[in-house]
N, C-alpha and C. Protein backbone atom coordinates (compact mmCIF):
# COMPACT_ATOMS: atom_id res chain seq x y z
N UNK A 1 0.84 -1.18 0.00
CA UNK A 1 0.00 0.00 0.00
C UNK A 1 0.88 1.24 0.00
N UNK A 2 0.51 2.00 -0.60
CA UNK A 2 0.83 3.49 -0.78
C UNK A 2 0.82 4.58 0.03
N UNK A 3 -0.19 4.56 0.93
CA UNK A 3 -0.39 5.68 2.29
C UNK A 3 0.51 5.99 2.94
N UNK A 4 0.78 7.48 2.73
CA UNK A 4 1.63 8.33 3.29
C UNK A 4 1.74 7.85 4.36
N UNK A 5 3.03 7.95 5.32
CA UNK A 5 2.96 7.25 6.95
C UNK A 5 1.83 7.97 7.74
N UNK A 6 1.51 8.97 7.52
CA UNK A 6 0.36 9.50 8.93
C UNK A 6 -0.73 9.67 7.57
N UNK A 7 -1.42 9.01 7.29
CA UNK A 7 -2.80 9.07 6.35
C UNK A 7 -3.73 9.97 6.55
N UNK A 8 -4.05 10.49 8.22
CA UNK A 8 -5.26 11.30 8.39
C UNK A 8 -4.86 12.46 7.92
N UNK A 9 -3.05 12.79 7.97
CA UNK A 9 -3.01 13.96 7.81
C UNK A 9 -2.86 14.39 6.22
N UNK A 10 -2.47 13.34 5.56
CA UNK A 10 -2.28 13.28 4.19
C UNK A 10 -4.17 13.44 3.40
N UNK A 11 -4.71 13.00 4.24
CA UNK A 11 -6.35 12.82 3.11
C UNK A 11 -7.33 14.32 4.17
N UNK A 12 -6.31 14.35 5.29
CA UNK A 12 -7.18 16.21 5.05
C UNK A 12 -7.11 16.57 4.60
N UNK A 13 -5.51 17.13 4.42
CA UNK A 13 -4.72 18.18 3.22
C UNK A 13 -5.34 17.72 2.01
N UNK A 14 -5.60 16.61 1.44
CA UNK A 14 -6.50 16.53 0.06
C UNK A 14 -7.82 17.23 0.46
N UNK A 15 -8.56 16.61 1.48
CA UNK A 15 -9.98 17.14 1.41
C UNK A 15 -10.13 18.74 1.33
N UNK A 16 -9.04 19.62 1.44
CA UNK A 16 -8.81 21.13 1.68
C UNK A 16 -8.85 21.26 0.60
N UNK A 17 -7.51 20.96 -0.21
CA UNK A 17 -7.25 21.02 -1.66
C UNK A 17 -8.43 21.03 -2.52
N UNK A 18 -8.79 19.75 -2.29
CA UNK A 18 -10.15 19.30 -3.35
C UNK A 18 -11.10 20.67 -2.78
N UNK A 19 -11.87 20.62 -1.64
CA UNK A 19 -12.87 22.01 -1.69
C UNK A 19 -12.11 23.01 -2.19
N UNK A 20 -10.87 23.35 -2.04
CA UNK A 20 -11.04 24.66 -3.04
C UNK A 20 -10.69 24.76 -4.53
N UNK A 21 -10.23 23.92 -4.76
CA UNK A 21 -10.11 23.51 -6.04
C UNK A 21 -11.39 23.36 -7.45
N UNK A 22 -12.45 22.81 -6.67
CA UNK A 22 -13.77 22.77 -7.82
C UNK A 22 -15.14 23.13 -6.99
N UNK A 23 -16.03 23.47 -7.72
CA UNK A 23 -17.26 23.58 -7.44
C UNK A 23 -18.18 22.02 -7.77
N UNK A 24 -18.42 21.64 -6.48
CA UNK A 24 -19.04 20.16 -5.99
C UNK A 24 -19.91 20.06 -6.70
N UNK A 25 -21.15 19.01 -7.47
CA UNK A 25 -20.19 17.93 -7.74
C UNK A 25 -19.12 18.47 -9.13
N UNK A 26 -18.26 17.89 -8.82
CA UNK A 26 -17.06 17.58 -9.93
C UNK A 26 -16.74 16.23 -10.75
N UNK A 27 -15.85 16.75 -11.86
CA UNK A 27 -15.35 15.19 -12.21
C UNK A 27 -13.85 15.17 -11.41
N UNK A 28 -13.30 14.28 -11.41
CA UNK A 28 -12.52 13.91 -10.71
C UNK A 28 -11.58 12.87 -11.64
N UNK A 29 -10.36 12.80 -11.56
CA UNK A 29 -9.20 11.92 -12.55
C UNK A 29 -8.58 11.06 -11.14
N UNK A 30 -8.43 9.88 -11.14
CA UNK A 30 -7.88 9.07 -10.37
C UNK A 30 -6.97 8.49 -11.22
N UNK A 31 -5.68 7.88 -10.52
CA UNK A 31 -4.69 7.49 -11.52
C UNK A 31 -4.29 6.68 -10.19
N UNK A 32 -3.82 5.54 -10.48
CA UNK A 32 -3.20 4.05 -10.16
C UNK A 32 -2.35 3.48 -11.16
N UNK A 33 -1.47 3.00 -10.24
CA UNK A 33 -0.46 1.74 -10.61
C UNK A 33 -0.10 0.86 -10.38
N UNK A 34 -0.97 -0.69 -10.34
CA UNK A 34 -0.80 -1.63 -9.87
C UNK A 34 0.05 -2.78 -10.51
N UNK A 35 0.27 -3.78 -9.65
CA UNK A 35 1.03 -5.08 -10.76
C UNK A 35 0.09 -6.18 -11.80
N UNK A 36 0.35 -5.51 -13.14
CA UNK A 36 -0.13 -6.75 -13.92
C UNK A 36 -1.15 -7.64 -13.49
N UNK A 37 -1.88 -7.78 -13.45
CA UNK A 37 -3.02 -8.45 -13.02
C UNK A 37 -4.29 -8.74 -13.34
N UNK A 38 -4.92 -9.71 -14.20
CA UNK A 38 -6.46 -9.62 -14.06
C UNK A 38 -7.13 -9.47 -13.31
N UNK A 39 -6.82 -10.18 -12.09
CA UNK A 39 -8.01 -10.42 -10.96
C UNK A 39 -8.01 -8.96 -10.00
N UNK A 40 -6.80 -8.31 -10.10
CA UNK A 40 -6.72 -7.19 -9.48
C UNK A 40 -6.91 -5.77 -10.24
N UNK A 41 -6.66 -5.90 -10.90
CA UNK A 41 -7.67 -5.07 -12.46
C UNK A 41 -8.86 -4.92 -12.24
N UNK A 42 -9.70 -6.51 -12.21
CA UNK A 42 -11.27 -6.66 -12.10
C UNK A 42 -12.04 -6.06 -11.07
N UNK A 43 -10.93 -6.15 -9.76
CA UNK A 43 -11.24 -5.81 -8.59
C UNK A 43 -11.97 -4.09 -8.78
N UNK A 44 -10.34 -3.36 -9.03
CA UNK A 44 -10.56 -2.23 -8.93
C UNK A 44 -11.30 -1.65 -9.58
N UNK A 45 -11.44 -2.21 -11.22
CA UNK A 45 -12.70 -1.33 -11.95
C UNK A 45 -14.14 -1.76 -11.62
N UNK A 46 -14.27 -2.82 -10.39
CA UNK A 46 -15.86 -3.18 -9.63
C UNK A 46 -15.71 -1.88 -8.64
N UNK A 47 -14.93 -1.54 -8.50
CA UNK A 47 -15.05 -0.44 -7.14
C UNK A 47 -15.73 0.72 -7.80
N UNK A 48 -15.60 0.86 -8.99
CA UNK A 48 -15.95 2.44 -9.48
C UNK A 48 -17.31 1.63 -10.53
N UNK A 49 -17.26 0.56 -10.69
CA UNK A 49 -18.91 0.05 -11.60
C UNK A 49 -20.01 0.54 -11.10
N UNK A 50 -20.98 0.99 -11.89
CA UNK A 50 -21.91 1.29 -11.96
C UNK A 50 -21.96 2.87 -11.56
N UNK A 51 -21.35 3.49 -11.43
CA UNK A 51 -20.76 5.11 -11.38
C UNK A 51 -20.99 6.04 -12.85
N UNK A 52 -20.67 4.93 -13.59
CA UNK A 52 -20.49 6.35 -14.71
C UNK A 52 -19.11 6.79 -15.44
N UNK A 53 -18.27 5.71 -14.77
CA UNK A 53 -16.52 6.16 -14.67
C UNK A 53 -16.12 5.31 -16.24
N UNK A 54 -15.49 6.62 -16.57
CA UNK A 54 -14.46 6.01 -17.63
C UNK A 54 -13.17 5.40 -17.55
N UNK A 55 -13.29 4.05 -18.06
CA UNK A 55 -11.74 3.56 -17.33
C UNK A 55 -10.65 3.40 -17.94
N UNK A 56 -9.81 3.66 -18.10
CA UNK A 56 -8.19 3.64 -19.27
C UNK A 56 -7.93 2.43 -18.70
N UNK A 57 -7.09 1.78 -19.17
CA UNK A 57 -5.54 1.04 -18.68
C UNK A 57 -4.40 0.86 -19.42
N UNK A 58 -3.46 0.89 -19.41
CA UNK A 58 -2.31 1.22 -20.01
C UNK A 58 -1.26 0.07 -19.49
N UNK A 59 -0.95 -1.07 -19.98
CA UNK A 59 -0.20 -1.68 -19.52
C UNK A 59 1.55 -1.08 -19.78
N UNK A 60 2.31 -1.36 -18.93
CA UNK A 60 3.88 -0.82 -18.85
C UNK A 60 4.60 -1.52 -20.19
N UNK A 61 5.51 -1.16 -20.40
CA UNK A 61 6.29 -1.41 -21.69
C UNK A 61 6.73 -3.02 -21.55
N UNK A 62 7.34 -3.67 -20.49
CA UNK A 62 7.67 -4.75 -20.24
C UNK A 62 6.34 -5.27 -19.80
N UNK A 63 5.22 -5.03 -19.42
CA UNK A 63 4.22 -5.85 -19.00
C UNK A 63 4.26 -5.92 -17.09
N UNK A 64 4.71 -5.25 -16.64
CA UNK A 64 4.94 -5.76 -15.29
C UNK A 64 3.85 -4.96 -14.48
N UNK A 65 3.57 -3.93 -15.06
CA UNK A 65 2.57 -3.00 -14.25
C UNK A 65 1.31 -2.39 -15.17
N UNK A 66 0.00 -2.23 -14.63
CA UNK A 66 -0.88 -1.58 -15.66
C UNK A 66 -1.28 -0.21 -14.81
N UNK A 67 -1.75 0.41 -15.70
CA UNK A 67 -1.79 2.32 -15.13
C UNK A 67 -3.07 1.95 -15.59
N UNK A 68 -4.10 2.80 -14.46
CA UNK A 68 -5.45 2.86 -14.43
C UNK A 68 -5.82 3.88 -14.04
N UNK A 69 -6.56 4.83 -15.50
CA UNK A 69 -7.10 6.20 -14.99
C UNK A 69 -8.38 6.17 -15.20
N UNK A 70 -9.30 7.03 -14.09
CA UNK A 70 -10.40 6.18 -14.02
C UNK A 70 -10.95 8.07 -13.35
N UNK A 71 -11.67 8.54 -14.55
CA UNK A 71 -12.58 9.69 -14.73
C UNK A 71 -14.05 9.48 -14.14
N UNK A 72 -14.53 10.19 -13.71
CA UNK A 72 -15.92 10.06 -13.20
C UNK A 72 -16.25 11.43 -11.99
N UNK A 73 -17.83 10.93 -12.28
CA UNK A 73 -18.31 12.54 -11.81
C UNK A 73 -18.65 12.08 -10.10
N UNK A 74 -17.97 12.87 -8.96
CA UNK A 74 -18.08 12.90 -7.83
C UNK A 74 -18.70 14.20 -6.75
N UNK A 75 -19.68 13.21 -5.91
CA UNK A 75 -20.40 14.63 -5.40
C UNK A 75 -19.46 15.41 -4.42
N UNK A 76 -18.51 14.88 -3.93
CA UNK A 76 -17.89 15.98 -2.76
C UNK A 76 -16.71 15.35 -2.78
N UNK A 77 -15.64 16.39 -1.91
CA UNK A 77 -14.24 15.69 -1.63
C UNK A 77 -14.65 14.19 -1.13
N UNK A 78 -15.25 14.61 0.30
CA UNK A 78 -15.19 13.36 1.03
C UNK A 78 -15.23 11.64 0.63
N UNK A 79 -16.64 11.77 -0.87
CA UNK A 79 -16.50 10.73 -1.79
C UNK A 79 -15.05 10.75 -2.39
N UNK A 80 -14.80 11.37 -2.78
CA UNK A 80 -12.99 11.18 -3.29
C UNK A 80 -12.45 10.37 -2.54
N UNK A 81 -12.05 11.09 -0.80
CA UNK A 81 -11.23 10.09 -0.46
C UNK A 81 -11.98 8.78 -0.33
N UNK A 82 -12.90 8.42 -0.09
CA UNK A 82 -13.48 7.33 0.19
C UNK A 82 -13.41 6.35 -0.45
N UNK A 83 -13.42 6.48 -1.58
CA UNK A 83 -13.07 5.62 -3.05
C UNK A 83 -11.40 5.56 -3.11
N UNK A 84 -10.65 6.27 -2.23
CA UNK A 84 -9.29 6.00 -2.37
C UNK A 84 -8.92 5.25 -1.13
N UNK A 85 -9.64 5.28 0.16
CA UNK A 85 -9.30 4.11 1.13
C UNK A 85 -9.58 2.95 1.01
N UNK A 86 -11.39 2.97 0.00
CA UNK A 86 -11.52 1.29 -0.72
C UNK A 86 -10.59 0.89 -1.62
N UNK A 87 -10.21 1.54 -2.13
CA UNK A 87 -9.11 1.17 -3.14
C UNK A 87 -8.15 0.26 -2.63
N UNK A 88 -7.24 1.35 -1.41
CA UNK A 88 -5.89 1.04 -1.07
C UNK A 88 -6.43 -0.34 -0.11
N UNK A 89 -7.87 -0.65 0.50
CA UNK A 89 -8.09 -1.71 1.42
C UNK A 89 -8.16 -2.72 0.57
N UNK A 90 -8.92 -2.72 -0.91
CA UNK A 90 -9.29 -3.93 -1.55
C UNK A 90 -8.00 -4.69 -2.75
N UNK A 91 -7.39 -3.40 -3.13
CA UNK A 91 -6.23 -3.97 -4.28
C UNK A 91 -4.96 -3.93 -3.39
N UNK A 92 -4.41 -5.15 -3.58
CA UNK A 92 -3.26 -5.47 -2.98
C UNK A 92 -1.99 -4.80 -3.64
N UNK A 93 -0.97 -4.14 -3.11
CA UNK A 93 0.09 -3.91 -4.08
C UNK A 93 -0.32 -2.33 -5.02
N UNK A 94 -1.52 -1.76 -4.64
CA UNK A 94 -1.77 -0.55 -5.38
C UNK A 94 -1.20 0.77 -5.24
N UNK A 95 -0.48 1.52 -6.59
CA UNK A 95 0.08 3.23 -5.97
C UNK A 95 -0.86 3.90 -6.63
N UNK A 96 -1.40 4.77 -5.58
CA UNK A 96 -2.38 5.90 -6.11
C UNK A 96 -1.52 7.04 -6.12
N UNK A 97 -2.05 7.70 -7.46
CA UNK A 97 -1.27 8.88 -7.92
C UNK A 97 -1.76 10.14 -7.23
């Protein structure tokens, strides 16, 4: 997992950022980098199914890692982070950008 060593203080400072940054709801760009994987692929694009989210993936030049950017319209920061703690709880091995 990816989480900064002190997390609460890392996903305030986002939740600040994000309110001043857009007028709620927003779309929102998520970007991940996980290892090669179907089953962990499948995982993560069930987390954002049925949302509305557009999903990229981009596998790495050697194959070892796939990049997953994953667009979609979100009602508030707080949904942001929320979808980034399911993330980091359900995909094993995941870097969120």
């Amino acid at each position: 997992m990816s989480t900064p060593p002190n997390s609460d203080e890392f996903y305030n400072k986002l939740r600040e950022q994000l309110r001043q940054s857009a007028n709620w709801p927003a779309e929102y760009l998520y970007k991940f980098i996980i290892p090669t994987d179907v089953h962990k692929i499948a995982i993560l694009e069930a987390i954002f199914d049925n949302m509305g989210a557009v999903i990229n993936t981009t596998e790495s030049k050697n194959g070892k890692y796939t990049s997953v950017s994953i667009n979609i319209l979100m009602r508030n920061p707080d949904a942001v982070i929320e979808k980034y703690l399911e993330v980091a709880e359900k995909v094993e091995g995941v870097i969120s950008l």
